[in-house]
Protein backbone atom coordinates (compact mmCIF):
# COMPACT_ATOMS: atom_id res chain seq x y z
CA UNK A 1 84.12 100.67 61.73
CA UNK A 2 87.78 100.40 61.80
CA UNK A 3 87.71 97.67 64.60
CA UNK A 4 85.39 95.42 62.10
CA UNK A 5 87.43 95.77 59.38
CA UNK A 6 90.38 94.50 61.88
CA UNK A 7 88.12 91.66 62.92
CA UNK A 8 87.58 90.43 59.71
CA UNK A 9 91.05 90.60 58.51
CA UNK A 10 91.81 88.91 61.43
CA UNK A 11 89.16 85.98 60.54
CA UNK A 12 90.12 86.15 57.11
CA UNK A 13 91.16 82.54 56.93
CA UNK A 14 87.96 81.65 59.25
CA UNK A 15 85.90 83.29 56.27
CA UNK A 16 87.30 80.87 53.52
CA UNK A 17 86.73 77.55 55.68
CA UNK A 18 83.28 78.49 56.13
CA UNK A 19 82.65 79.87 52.14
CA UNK A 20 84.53 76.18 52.13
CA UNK A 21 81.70 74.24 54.24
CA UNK A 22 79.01 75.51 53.11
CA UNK A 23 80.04 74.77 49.60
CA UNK A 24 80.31 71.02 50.83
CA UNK A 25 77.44 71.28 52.71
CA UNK A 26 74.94 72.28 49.75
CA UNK A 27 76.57 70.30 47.41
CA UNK A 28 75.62 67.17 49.86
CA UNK A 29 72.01 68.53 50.68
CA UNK A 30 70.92 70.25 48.07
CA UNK A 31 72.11 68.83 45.08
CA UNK A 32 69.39 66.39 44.67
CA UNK A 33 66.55 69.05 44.55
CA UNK A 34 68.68 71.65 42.65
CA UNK A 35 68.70 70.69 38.08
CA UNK A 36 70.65 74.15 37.85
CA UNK A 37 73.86 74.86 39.04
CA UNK A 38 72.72 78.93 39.30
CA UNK A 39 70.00 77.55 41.50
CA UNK A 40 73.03 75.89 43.56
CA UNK A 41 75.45 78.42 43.50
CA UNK A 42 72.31 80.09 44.79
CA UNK A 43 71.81 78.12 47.94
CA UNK A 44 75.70 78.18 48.41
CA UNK A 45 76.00 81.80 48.67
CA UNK A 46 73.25 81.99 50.88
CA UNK A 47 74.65 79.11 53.39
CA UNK A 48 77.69 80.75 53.02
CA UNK A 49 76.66 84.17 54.10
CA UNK A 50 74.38 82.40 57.16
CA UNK A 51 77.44 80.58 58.27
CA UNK A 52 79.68 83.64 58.32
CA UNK A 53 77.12 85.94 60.17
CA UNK A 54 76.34 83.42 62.28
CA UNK A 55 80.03 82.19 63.25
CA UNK A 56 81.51 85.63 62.85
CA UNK A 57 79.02 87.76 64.28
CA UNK A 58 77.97 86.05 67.24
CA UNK A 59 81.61 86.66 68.10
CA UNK A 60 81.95 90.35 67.38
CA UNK A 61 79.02 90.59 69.31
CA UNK A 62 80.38 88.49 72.30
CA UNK A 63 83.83 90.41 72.06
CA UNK A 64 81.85 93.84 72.28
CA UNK A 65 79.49 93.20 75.19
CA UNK A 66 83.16 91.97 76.70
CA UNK A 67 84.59 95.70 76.12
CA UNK A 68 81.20 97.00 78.14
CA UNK A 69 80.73 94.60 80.39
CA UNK A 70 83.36 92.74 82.40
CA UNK A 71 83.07 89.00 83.16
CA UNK A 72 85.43 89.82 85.80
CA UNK A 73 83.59 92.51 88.00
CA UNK A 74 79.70 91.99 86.48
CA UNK A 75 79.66 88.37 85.48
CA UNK A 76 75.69 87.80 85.21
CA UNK A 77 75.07 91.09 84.12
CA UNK A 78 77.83 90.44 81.16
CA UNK A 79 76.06 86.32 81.03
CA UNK A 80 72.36 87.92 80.82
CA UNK A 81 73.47 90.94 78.28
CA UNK A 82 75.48 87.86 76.68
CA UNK A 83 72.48 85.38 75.83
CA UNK A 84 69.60 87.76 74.81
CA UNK A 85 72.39 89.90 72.48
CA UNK A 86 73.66 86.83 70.81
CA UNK A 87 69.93 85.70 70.88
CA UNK A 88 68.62 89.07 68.93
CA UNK A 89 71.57 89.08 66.70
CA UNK A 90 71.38 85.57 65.40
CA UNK A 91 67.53 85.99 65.27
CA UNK A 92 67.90 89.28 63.16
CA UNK A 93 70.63 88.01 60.84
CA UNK A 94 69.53 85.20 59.83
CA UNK A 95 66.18 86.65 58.61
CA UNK A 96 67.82 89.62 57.46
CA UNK A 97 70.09 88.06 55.10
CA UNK A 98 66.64 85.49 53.56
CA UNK A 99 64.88 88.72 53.16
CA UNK A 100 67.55 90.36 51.32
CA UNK A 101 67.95 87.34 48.73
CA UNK A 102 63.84 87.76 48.10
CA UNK A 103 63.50 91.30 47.59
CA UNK A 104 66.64 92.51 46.34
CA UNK A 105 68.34 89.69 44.87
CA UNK A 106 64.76 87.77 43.82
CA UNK A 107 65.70 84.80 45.00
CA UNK A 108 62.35 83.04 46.97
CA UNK A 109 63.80 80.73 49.94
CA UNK A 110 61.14 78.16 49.84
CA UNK A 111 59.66 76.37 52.97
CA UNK A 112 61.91 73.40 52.99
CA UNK A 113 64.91 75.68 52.82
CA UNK A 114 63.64 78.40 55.39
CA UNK A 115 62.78 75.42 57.84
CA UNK A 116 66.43 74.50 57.43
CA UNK A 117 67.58 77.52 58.21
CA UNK A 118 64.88 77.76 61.87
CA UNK A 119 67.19 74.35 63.00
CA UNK A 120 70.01 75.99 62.11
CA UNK A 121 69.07 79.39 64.44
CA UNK A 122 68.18 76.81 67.32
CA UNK A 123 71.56 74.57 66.74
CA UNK A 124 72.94 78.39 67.11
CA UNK A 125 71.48 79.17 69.96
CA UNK A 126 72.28 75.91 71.42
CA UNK A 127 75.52 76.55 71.11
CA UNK A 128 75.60 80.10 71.72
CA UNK A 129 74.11 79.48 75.06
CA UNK A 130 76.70 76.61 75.84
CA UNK A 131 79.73 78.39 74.98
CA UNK A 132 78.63 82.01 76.62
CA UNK A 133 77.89 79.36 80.13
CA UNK A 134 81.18 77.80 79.96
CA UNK A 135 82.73 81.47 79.58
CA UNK A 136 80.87 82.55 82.52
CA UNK A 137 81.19 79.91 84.63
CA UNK A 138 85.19 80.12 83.86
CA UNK A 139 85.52 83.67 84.22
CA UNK A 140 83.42 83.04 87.53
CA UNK A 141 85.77 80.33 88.78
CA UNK A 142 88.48 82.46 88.24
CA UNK A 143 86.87 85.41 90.03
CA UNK A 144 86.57 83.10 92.98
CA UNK A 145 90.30 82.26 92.65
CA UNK A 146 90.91 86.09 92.48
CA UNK A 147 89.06 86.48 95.86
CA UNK A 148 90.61 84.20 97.83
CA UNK A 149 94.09 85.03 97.02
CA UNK A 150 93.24 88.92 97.33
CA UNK A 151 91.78 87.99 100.95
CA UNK A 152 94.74 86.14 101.87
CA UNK A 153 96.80 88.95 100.65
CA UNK A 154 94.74 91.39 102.68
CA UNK A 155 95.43 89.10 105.83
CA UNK A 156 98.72 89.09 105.08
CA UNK A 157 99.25 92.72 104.54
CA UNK A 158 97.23 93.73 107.78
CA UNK A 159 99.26 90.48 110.19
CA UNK A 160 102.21 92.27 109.06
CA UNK A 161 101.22 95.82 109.50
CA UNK A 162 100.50 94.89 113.07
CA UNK A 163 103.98 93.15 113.25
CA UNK A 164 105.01 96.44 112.36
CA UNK A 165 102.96 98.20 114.82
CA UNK A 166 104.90 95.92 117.69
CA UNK A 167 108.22 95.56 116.62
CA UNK A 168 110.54 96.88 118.64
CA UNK A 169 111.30 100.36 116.79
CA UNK A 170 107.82 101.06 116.63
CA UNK A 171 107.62 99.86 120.71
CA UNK A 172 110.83 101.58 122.20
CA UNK A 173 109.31 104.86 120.65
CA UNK A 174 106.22 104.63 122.17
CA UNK A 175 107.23 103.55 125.53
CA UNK A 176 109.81 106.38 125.58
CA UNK A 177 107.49 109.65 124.42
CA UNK A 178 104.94 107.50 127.45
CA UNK A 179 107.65 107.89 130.07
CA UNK A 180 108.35 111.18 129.00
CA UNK A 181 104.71 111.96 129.00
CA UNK A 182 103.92 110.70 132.49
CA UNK A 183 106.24 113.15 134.31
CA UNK A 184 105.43 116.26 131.97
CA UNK A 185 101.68 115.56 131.02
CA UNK A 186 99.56 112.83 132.91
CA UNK A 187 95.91 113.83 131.13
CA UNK A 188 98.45 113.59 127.46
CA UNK A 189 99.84 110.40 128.90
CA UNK A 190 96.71 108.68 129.73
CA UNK A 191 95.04 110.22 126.31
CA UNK A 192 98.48 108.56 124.28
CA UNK A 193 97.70 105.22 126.44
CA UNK A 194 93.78 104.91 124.78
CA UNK A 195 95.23 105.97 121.33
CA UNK A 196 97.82 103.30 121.45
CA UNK A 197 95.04 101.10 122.38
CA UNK A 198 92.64 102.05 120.02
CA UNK A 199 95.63 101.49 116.87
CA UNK A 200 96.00 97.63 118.19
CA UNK A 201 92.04 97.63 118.50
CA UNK A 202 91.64 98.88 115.01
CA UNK A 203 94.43 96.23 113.59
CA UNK A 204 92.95 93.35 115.15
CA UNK A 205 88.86 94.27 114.07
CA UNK A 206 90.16 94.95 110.71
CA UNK A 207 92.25 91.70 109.87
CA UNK A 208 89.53 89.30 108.13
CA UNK A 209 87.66 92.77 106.54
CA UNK A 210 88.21 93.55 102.90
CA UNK A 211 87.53 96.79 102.35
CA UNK A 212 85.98 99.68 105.44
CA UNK A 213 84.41 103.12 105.25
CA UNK A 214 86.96 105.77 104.56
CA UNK A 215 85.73 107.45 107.81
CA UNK A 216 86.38 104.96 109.74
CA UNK A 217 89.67 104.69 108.66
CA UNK A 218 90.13 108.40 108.95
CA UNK A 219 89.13 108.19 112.85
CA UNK A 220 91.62 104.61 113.15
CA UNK A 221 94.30 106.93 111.32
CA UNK A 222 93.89 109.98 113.81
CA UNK A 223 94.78 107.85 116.53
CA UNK A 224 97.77 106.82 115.02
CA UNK A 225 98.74 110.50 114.02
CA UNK A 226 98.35 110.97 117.51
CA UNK A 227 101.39 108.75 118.55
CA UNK A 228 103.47 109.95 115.85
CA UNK A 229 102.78 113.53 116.72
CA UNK A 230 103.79 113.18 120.36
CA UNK A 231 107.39 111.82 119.03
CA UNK A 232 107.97 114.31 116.08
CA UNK A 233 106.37 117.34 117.37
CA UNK A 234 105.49 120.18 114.86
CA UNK A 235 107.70 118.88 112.24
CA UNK A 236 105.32 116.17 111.27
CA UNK A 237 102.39 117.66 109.81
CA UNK A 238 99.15 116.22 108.34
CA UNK A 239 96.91 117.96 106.20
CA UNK A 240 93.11 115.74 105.82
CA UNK A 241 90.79 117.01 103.24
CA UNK A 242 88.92 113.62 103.17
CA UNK A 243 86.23 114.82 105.49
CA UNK A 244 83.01 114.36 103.64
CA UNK A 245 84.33 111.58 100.77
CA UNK A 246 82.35 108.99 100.55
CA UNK A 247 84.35 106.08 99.91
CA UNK A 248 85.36 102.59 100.73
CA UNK A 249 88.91 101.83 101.43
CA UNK A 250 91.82 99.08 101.90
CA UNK A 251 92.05 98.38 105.57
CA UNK A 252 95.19 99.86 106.89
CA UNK A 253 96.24 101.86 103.37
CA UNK A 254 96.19 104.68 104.81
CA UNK A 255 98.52 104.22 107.63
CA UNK A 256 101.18 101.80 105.44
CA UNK A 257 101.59 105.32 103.31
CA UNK A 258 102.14 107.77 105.86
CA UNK A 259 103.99 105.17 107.53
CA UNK A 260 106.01 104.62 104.70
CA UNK A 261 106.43 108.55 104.19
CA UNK A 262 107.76 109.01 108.24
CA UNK A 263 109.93 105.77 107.43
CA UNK A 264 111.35 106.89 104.06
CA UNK A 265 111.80 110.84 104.42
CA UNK A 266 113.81 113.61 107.54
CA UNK A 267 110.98 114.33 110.01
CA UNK A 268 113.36 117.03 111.41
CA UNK A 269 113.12 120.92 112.63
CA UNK A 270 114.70 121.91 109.09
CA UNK A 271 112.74 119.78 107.09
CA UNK A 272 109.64 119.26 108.64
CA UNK A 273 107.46 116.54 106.74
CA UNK A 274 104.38 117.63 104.98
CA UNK A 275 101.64 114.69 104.14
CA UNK A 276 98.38 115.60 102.45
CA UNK A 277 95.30 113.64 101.59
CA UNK A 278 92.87 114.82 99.54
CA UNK A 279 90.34 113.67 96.52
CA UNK A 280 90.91 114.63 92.97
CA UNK A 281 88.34 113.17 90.59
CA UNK A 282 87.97 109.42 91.01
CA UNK A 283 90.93 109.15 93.85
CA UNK A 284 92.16 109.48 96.81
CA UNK A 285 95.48 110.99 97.21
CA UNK A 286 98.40 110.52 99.76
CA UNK A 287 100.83 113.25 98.57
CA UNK A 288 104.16 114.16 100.70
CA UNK A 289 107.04 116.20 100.56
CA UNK A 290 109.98 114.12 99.58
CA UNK A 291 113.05 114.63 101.50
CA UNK A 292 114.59 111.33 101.42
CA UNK A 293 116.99 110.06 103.85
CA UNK A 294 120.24 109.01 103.37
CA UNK A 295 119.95 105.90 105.12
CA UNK A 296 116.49 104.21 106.88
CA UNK A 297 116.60 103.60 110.78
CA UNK A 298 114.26 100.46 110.04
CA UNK A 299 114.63 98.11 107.53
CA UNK A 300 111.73 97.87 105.42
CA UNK A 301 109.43 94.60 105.22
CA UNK A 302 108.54 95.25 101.76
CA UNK A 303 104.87 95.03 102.13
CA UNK A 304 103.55 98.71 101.62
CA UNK A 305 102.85 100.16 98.55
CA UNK A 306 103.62 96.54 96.85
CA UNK A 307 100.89 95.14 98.90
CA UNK A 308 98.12 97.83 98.27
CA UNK A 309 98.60 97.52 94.62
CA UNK A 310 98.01 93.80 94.76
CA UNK A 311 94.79 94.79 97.17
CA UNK A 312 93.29 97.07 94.61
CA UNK A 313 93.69 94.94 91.46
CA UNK A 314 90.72 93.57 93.06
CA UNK A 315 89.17 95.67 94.66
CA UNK A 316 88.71 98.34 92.27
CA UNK A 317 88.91 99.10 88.44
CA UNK A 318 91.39 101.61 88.20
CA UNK A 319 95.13 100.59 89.54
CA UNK A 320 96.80 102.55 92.02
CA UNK A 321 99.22 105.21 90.64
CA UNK A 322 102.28 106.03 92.52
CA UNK A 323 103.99 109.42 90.93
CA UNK A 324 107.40 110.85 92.42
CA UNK A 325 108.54 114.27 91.35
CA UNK A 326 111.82 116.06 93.02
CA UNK A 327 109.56 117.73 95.79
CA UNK A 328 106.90 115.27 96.05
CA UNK A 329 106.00 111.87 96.17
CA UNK A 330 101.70 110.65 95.82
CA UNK A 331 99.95 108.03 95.62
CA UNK A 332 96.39 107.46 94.08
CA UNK A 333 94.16 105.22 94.91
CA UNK A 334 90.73 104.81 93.18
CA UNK A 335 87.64 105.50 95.10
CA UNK A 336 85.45 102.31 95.92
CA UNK A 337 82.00 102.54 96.13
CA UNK A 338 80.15 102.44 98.87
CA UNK A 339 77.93 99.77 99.04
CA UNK A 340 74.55 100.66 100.56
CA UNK A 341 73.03 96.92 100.96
């Protein structure tokens, strides 16, 4: 109720250029049939109120069905819901407000005036359907925009994650706990070998994809544990509770945040690091113990959390929350449904 009343003191102004028109407008048509002005002021009242349900209305209704459904994420659910609404409502008003002049009022809308009003439901509709097309072939275009420049941001994101992945921090590390592995470990050495394999293999499938199953990124982000393990030891731990979601996910999201939690925090005997990923509600959270360092080893490229955000504003609804407290920092990112197709 309260939203209406804002609506039409919004469209105040709208309201007296139509009472305006469709003063003009029966003066012009009418006037000739009409040898009472109460029979005029009649007609005018009547236009009037036509014109107003009709021009208001129609856009109440169309703002609505745009608070339910999204021209953005369900554009020809929101087009179809669009037409037959604005359809039934002009339909409905039209001979709601005729019916209400002849049995309330008393005042009999005869033939020639009630066939008016039938051309002016299909000029309506005419221009209902027009304007609700345009919308959705607008919001549609701009969807397609949306896509593109979210898939080139994706491509981005994962060319320089893997840039990451081989730069020469992120190599010397590797190739160090390797040589230190092949003299104490061989079977850990050849095992570290596969999972540094299967990280690059995981990067490279993933680089055109929008969105994988959470498991698989689970199993990608094991292997990449795996590497980071054999260099920090017990004082990197990882606690997964995500066994079981069922979820779609950013390519790579998982790994820029606990990369960015090893790059930004101690990973030391005194303070070993903590990372947790769970579900609560709608999200999945990436939640570690903050311990910041004073200064970073690696400078950082600037794409991680930045770049997931701009992911997700696609990809899902809800944005992606980012919350730091003195002991903790977590991120949230929504859940995206699985699709089954």
């Amino acid at each position: 109720m309260l939203s209406l009343i804002k609506f039409l003191k919004v469209n105040f102004k709208t309201i007296l250029w139509l009472m305006a028109a469709a003063i003009v407008m029966s003066w012009f048509i009418w006037r000739g049939c009409c040898n009472k002005i109460s029979l005029l002021f009649w007609i005018w009242t009547l236009t009037a109120c036509i014109w107003i349900a009709l021009w208001l209305g129609n856009a109440y209704v169309s703002q609505s069905l745009d608070r339910i459904y999204s021209w953005y994420t369900d554009p020809l659910k929101r087009l179809g819901v669009g037409l037959v609404g604005m359809f039934v409502y002009t339909i409905g008003a039209v001979y709601s407000i005729i019916y209400f002049y002849r049995i309330v009022l008393g005042f009999e809308v005869g033939d020639q005036l009630e066939g008016t009003f039938i051309s002016t439901i299909s000029i309506t509709l005419v221009i209902t359907m027009f304007m609700t097309s345009r919308t959705f072939f607008a919001n549609w275009r701009k969807a397609s925009v949306d896509a593109e420049r979210a898939k080139k941001e994706s491509v981005t994101a994962q060319y320089e994650s893997l840039k990451s992945q081989v730069n020469p921090h992120f190599l010397f590390n590797s190739l160090n706990a390797l040589t230190n592995l092949v003299y104490e470990d061989q079977d850990k050495a050849a095992k570290f070998i596969k999972q540094l394999s299967e990280v690059y293999r995981y990067v490279l499938e993933t680089r055109t994809k929008e969105v994988v199953n959470l498991a698989v990124e689970l199993q990608f982000l094991e292997s990449y544990f795996f590497l980071q393990k054999i260099r920090f030891g017990e004082n990197l731990r990882i606690e997964n509770k995500l066994d079981g979601v069922t979820s779609m996910i950013a390519p790579l999201a998982l790994q820029l945040l606990v990369e960015n939690a090893i790059k930004h925090n101690e990973v030391s005997t005194n303070h070993p690091l903590m990372i947790r990923l769970y579900q609560q509600g709608d999200s999945i959270i990436v939640e570690n113990s903050l311990q910041k360092k004073v200064s970073l080893e690696e400078d950082s490229n600037g794409i991680g959390i930045d770049n997931i955000k701009k992911r997700y504003q696609f990809l899902a609804k809800q944005e992606v929350l980012v919350l730091e407290t003195v002991d903790s920092f977590t991120v949230k990112l929504p859940i995206i449904e699985v699709d089954n197709e």
